[in-house]
PDB file of N, CA and C in Angstrom:
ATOM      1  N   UNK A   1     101.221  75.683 104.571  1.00  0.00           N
ATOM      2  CA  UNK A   1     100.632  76.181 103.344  1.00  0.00           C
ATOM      3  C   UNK A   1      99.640  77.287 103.693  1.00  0.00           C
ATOM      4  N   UNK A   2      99.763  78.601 102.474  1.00  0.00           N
ATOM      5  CA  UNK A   2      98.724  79.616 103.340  1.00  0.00           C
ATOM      6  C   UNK A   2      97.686  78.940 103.016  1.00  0.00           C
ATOM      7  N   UNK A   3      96.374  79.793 103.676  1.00  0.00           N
ATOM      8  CA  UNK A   3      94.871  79.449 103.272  1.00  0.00           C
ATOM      9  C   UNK A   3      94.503  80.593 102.520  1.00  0.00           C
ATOM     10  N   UNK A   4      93.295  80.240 101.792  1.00  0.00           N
ATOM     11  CA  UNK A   4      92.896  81.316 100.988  1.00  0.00           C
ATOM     12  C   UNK A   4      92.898  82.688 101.146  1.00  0.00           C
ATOM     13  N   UNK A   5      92.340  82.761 102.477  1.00  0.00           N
ATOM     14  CA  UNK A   5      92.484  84.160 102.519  1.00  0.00           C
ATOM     15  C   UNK A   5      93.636  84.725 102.808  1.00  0.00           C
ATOM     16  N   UNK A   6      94.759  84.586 103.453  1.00  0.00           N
ATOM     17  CA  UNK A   6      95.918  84.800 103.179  1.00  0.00           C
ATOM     18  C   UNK A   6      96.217  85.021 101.533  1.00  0.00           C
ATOM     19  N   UNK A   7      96.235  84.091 100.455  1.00  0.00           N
ATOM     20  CA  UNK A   7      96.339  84.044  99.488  1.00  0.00           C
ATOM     21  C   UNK A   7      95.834  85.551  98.585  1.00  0.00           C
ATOM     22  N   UNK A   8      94.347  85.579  98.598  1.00  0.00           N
ATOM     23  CA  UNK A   8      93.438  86.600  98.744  1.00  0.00           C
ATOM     24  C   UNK A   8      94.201  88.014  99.138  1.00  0.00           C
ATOM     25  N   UNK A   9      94.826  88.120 100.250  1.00  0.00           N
ATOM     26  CA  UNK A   9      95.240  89.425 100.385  1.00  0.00           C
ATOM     27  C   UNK A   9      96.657  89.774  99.849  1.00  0.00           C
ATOM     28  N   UNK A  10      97.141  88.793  99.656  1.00  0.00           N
ATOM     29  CA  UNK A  10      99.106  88.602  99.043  1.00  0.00           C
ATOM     30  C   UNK A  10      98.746  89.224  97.758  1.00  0.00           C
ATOM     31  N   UNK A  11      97.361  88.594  96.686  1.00  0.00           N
ATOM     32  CA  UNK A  11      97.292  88.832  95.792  1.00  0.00           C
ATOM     33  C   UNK A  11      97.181  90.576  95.451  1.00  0.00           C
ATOM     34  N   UNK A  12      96.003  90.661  96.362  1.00  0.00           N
ATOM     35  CA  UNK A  12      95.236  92.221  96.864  1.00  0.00           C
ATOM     36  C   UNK A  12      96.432  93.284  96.795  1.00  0.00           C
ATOM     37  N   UNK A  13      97.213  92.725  98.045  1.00  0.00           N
ATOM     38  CA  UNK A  13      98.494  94.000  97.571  1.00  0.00           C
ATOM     39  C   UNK A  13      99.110  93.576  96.474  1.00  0.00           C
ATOM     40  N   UNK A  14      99.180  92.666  95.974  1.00  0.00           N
ATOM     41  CA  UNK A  14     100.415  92.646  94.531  1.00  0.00           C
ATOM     42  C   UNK A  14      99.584  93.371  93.718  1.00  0.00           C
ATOM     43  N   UNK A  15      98.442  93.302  93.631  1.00  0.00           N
ATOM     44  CA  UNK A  15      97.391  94.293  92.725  1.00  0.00           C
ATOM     45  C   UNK A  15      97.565  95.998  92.963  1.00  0.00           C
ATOM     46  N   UNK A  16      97.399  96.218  93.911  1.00  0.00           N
ATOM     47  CA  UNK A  16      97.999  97.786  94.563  1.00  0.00           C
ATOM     48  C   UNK A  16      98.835  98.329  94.425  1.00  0.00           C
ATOM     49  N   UNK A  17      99.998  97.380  94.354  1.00  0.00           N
ATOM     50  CA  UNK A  17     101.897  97.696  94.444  1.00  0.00           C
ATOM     51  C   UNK A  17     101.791  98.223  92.888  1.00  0.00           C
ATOM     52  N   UNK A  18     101.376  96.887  92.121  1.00  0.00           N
ATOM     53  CA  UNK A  18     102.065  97.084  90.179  1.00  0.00           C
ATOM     54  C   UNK A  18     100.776  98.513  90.181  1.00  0.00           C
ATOM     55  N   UNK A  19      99.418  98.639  90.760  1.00  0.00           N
ATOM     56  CA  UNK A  19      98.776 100.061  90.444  1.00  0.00           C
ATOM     57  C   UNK A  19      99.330 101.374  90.737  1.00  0.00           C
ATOM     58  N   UNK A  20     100.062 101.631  91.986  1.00  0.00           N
ATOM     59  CA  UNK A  20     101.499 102.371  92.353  1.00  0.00           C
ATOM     60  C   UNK A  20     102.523 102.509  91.818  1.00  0.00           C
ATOM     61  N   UNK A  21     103.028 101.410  90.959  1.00  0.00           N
ATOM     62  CA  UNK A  21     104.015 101.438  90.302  1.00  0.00           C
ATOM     63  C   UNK A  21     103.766 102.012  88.795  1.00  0.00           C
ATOM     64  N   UNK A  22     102.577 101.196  88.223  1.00  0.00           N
ATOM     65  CA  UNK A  22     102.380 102.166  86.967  1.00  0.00           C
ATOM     66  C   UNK A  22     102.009 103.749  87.210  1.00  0.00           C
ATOM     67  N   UNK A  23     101.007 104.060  88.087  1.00  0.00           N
ATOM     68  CA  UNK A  23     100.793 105.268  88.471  1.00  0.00           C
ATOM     69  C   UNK A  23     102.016 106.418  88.876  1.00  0.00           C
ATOM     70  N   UNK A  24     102.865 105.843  89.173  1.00  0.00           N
ATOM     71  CA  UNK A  24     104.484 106.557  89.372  1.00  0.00           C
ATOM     72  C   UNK A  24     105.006 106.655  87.999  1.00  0.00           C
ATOM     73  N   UNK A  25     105.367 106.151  87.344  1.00  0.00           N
ATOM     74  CA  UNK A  25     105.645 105.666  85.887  1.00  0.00           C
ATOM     75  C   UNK A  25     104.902 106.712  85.193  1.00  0.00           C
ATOM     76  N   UNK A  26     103.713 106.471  84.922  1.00  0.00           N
ATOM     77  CA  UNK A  26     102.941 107.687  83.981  1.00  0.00           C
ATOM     78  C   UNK A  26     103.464 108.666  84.552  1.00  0.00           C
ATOM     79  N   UNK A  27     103.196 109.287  85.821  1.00  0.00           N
ATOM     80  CA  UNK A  27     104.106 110.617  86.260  1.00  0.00           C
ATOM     81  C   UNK A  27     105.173 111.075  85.965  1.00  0.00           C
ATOM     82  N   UNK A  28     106.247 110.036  86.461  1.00  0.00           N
ATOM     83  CA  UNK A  28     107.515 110.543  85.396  1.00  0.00           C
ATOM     84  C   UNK A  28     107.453 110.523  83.809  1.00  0.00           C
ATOM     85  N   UNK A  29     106.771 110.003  83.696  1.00  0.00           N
ATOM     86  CA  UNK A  29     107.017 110.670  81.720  1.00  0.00           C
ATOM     87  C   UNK A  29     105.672 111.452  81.875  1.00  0.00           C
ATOM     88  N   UNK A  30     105.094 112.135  82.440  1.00  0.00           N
ATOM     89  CA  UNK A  30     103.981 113.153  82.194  1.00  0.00           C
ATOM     90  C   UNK A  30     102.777 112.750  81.673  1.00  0.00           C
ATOM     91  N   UNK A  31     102.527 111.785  81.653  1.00  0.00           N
ATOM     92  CA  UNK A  31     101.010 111.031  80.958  1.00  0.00           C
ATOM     93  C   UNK A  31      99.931 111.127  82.488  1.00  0.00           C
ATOM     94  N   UNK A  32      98.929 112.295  82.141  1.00  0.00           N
ATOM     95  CA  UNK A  32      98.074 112.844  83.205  1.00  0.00           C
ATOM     96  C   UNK A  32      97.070 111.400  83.492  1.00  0.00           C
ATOM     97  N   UNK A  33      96.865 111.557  84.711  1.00  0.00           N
ATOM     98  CA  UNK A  33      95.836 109.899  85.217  1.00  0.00           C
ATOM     99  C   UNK A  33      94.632 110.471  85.150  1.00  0.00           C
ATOM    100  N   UNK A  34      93.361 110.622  84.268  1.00  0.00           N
ATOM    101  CA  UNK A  34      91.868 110.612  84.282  1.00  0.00           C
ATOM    102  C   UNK A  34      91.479 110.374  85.392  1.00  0.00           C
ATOM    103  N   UNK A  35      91.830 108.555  85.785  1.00  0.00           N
ATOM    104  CA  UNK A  35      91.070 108.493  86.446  1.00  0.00           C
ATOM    105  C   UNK A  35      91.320 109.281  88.196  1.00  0.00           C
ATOM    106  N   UNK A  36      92.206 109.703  88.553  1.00  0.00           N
ATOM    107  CA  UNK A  36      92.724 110.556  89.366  1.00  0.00           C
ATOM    108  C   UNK A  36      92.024 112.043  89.396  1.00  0.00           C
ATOM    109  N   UNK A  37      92.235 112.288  88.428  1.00  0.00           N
ATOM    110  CA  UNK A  37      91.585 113.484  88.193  1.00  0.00           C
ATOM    111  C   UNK A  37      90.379 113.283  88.341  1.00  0.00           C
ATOM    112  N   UNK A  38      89.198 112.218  88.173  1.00  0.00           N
ATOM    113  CA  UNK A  38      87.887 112.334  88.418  1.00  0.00           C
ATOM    114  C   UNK A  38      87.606 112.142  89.618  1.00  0.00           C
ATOM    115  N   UNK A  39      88.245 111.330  90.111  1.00  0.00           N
ATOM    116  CA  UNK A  39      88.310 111.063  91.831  1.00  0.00           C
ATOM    117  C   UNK A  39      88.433 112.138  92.839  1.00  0.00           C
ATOM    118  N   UNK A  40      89.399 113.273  92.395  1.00  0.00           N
ATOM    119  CA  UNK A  40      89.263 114.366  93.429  1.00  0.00           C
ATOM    120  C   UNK A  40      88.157 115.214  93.106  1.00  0.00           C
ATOM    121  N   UNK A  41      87.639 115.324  91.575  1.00  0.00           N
ATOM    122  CA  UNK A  41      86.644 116.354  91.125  1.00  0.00           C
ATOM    123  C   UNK A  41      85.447 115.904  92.026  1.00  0.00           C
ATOM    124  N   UNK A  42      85.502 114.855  91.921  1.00  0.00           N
ATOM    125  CA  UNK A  42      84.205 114.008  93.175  1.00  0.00           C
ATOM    126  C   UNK A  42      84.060 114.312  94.153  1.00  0.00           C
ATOM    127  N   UNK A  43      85.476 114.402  95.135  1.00  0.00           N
ATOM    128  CA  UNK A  43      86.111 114.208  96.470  1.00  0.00           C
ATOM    129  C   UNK A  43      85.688 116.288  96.654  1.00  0.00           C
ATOM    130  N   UNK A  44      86.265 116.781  95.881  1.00  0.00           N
ATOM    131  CA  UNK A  44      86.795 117.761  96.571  1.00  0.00           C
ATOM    132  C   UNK A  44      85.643 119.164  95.504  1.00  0.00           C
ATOM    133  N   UNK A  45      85.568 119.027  94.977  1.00  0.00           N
ATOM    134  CA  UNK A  45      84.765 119.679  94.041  1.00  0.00           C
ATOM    135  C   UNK A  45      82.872 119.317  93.377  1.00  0.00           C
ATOM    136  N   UNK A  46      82.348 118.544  94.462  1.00  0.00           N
ATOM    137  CA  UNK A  46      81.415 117.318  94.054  1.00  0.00           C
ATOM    138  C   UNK A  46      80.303 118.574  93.026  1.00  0.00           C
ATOM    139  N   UNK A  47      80.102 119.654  93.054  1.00  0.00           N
ATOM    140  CA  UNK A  47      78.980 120.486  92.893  1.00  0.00           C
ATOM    141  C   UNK A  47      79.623 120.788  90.846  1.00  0.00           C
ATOM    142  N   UNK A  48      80.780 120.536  90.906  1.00  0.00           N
ATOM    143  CA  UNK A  48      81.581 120.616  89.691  1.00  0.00           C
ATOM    144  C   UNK A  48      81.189 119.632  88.690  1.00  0.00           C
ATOM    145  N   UNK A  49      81.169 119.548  87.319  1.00  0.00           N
ATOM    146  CA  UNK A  49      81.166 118.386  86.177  1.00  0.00           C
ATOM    147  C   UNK A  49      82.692 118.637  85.943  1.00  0.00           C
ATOM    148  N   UNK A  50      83.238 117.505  85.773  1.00  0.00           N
ATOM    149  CA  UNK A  50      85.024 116.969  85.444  1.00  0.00           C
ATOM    150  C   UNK A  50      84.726 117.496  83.979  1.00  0.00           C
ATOM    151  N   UNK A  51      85.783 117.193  83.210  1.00  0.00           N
ATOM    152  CA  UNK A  51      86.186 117.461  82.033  1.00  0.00           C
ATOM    153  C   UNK A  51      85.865 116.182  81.592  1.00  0.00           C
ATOM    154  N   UNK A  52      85.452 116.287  80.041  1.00  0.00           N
ATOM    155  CA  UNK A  52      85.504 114.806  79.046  1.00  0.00           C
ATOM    156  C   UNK A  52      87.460 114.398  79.507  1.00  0.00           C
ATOM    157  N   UNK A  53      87.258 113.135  78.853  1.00  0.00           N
ATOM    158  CA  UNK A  53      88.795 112.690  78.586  1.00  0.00           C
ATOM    159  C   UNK A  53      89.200 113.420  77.663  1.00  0.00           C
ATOM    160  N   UNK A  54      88.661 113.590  76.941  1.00  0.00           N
ATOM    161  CA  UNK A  54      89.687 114.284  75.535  1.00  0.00           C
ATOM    162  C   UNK A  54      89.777 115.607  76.332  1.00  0.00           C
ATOM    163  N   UNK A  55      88.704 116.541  77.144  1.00  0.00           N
ATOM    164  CA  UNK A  55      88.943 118.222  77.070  1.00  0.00           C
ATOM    165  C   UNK A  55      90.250 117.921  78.463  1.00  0.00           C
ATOM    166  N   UNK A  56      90.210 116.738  79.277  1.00  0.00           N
ATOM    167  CA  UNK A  56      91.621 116.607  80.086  1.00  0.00           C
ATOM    168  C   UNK A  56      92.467 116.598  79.366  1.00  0.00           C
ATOM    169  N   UNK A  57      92.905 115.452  79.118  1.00  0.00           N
ATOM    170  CA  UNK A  57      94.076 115.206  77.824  1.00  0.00           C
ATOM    171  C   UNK A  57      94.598 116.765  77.153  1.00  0.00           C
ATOM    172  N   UNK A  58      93.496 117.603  77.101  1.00  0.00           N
ATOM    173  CA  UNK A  58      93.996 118.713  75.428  1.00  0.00           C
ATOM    174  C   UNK A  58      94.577 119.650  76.738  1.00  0.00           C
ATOM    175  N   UNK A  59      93.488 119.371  77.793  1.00  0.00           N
ATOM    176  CA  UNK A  59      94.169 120.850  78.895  1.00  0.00           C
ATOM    177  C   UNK A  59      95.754 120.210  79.628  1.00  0.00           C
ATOM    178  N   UNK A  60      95.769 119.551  79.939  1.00  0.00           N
ATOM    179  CA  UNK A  60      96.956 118.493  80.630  1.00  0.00           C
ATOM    180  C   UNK A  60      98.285 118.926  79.447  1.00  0.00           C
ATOM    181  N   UNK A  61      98.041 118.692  78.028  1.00  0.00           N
ATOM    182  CA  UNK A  61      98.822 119.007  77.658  1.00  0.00           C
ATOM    183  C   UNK A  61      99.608 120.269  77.008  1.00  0.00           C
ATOM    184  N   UNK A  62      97.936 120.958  76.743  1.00  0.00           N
ATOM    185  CA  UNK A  62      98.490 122.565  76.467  1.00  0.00           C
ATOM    186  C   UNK A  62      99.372 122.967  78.149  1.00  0.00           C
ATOM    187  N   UNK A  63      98.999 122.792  79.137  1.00  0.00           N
ATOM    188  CA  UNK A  63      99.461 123.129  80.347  1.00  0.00           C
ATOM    189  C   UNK A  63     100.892 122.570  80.296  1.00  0.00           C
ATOM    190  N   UNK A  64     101.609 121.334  79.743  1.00  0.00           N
ATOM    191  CA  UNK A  64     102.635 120.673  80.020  1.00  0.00           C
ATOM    192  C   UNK A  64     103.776 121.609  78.672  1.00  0.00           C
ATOM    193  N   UNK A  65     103.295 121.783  77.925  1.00  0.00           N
ATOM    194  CA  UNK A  65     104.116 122.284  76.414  1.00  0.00           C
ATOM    195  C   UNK A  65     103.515 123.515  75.961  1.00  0.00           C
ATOM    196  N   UNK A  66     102.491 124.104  76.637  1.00  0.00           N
ATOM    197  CA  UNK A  66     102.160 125.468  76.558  1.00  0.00           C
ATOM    198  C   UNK A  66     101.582 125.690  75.133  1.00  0.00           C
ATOM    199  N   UNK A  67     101.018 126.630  74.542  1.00  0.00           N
ATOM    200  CA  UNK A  67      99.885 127.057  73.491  1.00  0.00           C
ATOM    201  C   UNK A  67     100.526 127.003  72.358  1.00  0.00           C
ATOM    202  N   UNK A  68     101.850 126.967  72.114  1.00  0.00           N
ATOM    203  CA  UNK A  68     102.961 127.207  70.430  1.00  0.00           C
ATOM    204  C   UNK A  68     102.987 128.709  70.836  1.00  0.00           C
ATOM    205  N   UNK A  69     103.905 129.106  72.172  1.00  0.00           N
ATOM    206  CA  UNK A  69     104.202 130.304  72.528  1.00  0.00           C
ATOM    207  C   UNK A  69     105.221 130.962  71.447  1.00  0.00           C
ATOM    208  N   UNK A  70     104.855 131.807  71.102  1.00  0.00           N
ATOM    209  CA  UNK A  70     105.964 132.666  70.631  1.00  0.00           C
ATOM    210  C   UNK A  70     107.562 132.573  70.734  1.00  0.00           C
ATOM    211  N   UNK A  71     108.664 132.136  69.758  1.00  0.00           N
ATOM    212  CA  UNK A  71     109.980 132.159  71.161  1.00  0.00           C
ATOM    213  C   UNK A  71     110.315 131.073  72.071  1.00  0.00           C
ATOM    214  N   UNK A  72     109.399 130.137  71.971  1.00  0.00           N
ATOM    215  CA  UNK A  72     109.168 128.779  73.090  1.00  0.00           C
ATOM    216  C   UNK A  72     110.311 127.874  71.830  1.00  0.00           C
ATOM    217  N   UNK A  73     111.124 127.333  71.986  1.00  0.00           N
ATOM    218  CA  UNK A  73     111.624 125.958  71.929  1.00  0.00           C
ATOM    219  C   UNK A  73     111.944 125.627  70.123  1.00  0.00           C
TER     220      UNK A  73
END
């Protein structure tokens, strides 16, 4: 029988795997990850303020379907 901590870490990655798996998922249908996006603004940009959720969201998607271009679709 395992012991807890065994238990403890089986759980740990099953927690990681389904966070990988949804995180793949939103990608293929295009639903932008916030919290991703705040993580590198941190990481890689720290002197920067991120975007609200909503001003992500509005830029994520004008960027994905573009402004109501002229001729577009």
């Amino acid at each position: 029988m395992p012991g807890l901590a065994a238990l403890s870490q089986l759980a740990h990655a099953a927690q990681e795997g389904g966070s990988y798996l949804a995180r793949a998922a939103r990608m293929m249908v295009g639903v932008p990850d916030y919290g991703q996006y705040v993580a590198h603004m941190r990481r890689t940009h720290p002197e920067d303020e991120p975007l609200s959720y909503e001003e992500f969201f509005k830029n994520r998607m004008q960027a994905r379907y573009g402004g109501g271009r002229p001729g577009c679709c």
